[in-house]
Protein backbone atom coordinates (compact mmCIF):
# COMPACT_ATOMS: atom_id res chain seq x y z
CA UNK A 1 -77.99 45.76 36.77
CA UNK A 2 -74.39 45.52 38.34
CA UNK A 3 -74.21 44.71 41.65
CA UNK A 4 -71.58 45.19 44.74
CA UNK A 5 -70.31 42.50 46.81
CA UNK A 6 -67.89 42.54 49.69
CA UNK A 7 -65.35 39.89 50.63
CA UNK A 8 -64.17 39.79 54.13
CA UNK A 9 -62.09 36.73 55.35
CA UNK A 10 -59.84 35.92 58.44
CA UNK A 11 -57.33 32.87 58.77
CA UNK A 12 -57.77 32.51 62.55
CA UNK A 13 -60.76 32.58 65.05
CA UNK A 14 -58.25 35.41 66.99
CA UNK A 15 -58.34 37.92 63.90
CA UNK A 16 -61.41 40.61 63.81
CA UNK A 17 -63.29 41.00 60.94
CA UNK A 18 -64.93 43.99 61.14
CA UNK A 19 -62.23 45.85 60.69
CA UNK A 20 -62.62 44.55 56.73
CA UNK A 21 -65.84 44.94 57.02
CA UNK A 22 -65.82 48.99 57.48
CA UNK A 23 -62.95 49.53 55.12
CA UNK A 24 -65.08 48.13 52.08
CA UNK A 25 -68.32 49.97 53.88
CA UNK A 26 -66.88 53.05 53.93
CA UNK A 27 -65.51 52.72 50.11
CA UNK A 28 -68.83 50.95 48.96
CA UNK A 29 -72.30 51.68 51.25
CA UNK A 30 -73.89 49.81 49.18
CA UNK A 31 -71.97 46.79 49.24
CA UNK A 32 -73.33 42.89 50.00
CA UNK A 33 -71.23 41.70 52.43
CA UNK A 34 -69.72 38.26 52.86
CA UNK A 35 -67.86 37.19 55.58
CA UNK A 36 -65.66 33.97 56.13
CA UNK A 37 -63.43 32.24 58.79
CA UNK A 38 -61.25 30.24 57.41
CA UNK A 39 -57.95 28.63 58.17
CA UNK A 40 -55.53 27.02 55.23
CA UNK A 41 -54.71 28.14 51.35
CA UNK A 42 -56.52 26.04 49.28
CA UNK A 43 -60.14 28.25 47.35
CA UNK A 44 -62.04 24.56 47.91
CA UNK A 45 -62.05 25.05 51.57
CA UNK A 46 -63.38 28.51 50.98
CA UNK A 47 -66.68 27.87 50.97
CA UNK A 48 -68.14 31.50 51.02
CA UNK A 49 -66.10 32.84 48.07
CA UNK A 50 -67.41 30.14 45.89
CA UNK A 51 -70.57 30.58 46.14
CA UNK A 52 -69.62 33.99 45.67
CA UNK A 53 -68.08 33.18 42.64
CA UNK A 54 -70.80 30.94 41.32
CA UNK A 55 -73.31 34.00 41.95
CA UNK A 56 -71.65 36.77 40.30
CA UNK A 57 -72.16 37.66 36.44
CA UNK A 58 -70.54 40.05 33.94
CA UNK A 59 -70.55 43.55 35.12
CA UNK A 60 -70.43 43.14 39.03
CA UNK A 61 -68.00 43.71 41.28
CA UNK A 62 -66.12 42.40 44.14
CA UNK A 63 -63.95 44.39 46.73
CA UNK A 64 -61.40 43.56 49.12
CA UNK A 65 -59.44 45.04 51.83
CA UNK A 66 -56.53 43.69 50.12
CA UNK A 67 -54.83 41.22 47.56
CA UNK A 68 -54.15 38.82 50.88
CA UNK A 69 -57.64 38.59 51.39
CA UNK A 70 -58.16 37.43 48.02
CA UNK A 71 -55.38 34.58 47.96
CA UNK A 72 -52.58 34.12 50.26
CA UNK A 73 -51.20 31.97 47.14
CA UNK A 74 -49.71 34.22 43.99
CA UNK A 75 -50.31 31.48 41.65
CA UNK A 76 -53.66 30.64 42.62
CA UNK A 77 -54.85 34.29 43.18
CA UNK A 78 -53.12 35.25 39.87
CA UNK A 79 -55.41 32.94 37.93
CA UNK A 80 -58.58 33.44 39.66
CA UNK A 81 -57.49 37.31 38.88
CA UNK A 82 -57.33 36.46 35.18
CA UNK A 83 -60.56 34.08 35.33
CA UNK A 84 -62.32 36.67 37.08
CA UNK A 85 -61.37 39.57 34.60
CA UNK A 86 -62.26 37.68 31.28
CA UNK A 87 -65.47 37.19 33.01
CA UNK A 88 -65.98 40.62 33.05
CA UNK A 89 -65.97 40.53 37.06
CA UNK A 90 -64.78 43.89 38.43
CA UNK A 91 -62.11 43.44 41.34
CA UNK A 92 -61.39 46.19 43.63
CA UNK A 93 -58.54 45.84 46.33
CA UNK A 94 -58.66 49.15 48.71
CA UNK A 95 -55.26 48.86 49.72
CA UNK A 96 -53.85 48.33 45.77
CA UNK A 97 -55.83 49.98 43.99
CA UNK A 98 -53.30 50.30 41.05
CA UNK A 99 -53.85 46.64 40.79
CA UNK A 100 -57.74 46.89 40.15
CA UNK A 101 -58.94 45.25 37.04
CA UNK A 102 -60.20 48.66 35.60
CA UNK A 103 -56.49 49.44 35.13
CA UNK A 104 -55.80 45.97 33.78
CA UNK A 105 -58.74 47.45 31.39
CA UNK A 106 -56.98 50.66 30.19
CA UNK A 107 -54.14 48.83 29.43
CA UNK A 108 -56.43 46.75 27.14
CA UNK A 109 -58.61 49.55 25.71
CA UNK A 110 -55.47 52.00 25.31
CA UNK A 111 -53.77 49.89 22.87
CA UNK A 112 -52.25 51.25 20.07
CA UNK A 113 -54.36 50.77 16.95
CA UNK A 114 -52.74 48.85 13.65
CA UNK A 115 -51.78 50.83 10.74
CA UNK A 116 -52.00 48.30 8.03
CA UNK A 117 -48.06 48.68 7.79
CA UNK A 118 -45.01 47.15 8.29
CA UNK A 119 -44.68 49.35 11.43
CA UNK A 120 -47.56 47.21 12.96
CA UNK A 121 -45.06 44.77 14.08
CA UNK A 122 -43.55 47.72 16.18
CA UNK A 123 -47.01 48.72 17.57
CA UNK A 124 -47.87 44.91 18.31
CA UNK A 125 -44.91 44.49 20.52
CA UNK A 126 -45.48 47.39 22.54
CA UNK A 127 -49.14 46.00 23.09
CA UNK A 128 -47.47 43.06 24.19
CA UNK A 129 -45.43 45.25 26.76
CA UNK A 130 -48.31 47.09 28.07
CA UNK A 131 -50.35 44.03 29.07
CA UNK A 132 -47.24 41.92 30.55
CA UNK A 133 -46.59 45.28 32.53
CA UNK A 134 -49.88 45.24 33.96
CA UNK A 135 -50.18 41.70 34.36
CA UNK A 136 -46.58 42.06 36.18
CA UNK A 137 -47.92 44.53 38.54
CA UNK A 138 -50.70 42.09 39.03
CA UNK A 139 -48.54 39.35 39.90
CA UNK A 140 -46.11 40.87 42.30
CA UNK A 141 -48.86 42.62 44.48
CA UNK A 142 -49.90 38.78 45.22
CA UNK A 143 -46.48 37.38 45.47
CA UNK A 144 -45.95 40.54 48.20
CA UNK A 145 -49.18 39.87 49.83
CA UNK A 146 -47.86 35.76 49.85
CA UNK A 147 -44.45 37.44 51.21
CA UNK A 148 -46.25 39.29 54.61
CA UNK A 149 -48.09 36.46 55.66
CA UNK A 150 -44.86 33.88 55.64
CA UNK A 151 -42.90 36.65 57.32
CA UNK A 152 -45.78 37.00 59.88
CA UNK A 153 -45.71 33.51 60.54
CA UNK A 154 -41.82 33.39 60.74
CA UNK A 155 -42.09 36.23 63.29
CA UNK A 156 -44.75 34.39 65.71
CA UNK A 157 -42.41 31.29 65.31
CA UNK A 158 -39.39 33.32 66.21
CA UNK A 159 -41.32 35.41 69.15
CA UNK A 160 -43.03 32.01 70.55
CA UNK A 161 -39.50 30.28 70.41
CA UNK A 162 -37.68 33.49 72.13
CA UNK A 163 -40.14 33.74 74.93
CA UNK A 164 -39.75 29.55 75.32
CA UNK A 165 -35.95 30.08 75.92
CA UNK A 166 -36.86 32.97 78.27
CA UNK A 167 -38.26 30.74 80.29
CA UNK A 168 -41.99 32.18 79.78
CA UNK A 169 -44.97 29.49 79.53
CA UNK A 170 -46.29 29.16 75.95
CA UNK A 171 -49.63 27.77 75.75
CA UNK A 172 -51.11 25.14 78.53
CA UNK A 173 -49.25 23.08 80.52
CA UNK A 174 -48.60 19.54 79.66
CA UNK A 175 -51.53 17.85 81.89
CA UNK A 176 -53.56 20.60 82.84
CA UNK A 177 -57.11 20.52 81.58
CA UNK A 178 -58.79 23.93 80.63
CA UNK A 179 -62.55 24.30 81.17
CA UNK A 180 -65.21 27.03 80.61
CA UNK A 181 -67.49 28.43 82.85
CA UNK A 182 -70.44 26.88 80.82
CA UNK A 183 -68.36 23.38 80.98
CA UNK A 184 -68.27 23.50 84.39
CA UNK A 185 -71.86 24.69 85.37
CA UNK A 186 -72.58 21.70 83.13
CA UNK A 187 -70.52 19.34 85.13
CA UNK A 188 -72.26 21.13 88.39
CA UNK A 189 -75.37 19.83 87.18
CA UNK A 190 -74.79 16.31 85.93
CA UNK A 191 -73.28 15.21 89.26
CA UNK A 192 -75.79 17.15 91.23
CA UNK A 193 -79.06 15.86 89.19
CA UNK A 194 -78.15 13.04 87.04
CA UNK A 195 -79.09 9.56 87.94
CA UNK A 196 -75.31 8.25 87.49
CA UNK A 197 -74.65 9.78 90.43
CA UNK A 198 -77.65 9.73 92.41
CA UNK A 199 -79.74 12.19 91.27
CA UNK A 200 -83.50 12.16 89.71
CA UNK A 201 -82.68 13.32 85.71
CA UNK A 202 -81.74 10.84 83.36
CA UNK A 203 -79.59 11.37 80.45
CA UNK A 204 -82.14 13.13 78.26
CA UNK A 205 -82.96 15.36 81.02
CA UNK A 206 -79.57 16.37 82.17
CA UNK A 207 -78.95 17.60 79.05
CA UNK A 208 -81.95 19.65 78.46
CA UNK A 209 -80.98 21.22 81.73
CA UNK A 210 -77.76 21.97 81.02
CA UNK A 211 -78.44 22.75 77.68
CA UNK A 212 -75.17 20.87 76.02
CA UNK A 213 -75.00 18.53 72.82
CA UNK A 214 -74.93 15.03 73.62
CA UNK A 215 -71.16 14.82 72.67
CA UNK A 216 -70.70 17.05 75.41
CA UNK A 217 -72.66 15.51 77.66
CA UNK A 218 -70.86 11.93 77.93
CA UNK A 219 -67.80 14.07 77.90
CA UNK A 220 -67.96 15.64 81.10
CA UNK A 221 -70.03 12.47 82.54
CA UNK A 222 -66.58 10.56 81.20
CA UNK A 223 -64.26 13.24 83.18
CA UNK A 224 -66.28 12.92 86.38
CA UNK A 225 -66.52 9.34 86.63
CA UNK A 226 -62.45 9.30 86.29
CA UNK A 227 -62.74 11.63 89.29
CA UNK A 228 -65.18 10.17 91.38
């Protein structure tokens, strides 16, 4: 039995996934979802979508909102588009549909049969032309979806470097230190009840009460003994 899985991914923490998440719901009800974070190009770091693609067989299918969410590489998505196809793996992208493999598959299946002629070497090279058209189309919806995401990045870099000579603030000030509420309720509560500075709690304690890793912990117990 085939089954239905949606991809969702995002590049940075800032992005919102659900967004993804109701296109391909909307499309597909039925459809497993799988969600990623995940910041670079390379599929290794992917960890999600490999497992993903280590799980599906012949006859399922995977959608995405778009090509971009599928590679942001043309090369790499290209193949993985190919692998993916002669696997029998059924691709959907919502916002190219024309690229889907099922139209890759009509190019296939409406091939011009051989005659047994001389005129076969006609009908072969138009075969030829109907696959390298579709895998054409194929290819240029990834190299476009490669395209938006450099010019996005140009754009940020221009607006960022704009606002800079505008005189506007980007980011934190060199030297300033920004801290959470929950980092500083934790501080509140190391120098109020931890030992180290004269309270009853010892390390193990003070933790457990201000419920932070122990990374954390000698952090802030770093910070306040520069202060102190």
């Amino acid at each position: 039995m085939s089954r239905e899985f949606g991809y969702c991914r995002i590049s940075t923490g800032r992005q919102n996934i659900e967004r993804q998440e109701r296109n391909i719901r909307t499309a597909y009800p039925n459809a497993v979802i799988v969600k990623e974070v995940y910041t670079g190009t390379k599929f290794q770091g992917r960890k999600e979508l490999e497992k993903l693609l280590d799980k599906v067989q012949a006859g399922d299918m995977i959608i995405f909102d778009s090509v971009s969410r599928m590679s942001r590489d043309a090369e790499e998505g290209f193949r993985l588009y190919e692998k993916l196809f002669h696997r029998d793996i059924s691709l959907v992208f919502l916002k190219e549909p024309h690229i889907n493999t099922e139209t890759y598959k009509r190019a296939v299946k409406n091939q011009i049969n051989m005659t047994g002629d001389k005129i076969d070497l006609i009908l072969e090279g138009v075969n030829q032309y109907l696959m390298e058209l579709a895998r054409e189309q194929i290819h240029i919806a990834f190299e476009q979806a490669e395209k938006e995401v450099s010019d996005l990045h140009q754009r940020t870099k221009e607006g960022i470097e704009t606002a800079r000579l505008n005189g506007r603030q980007i980011g934190q000030r060199k030297g300033t230190v920004y801290e959470t509420r929950k980092a500083k309720a934790a501080k509140d509560i190391i120098l109020r009840h931890n030992k180290s500075f004269g309270g009853s709690l010892t390390d193990e304690e003070t933790i457990k009460q201000a419920g932070i890793s122990r990374k954390s912990f000698y952090k802030y117990k770093r910070e306040l003994r520069s202060i102190s």
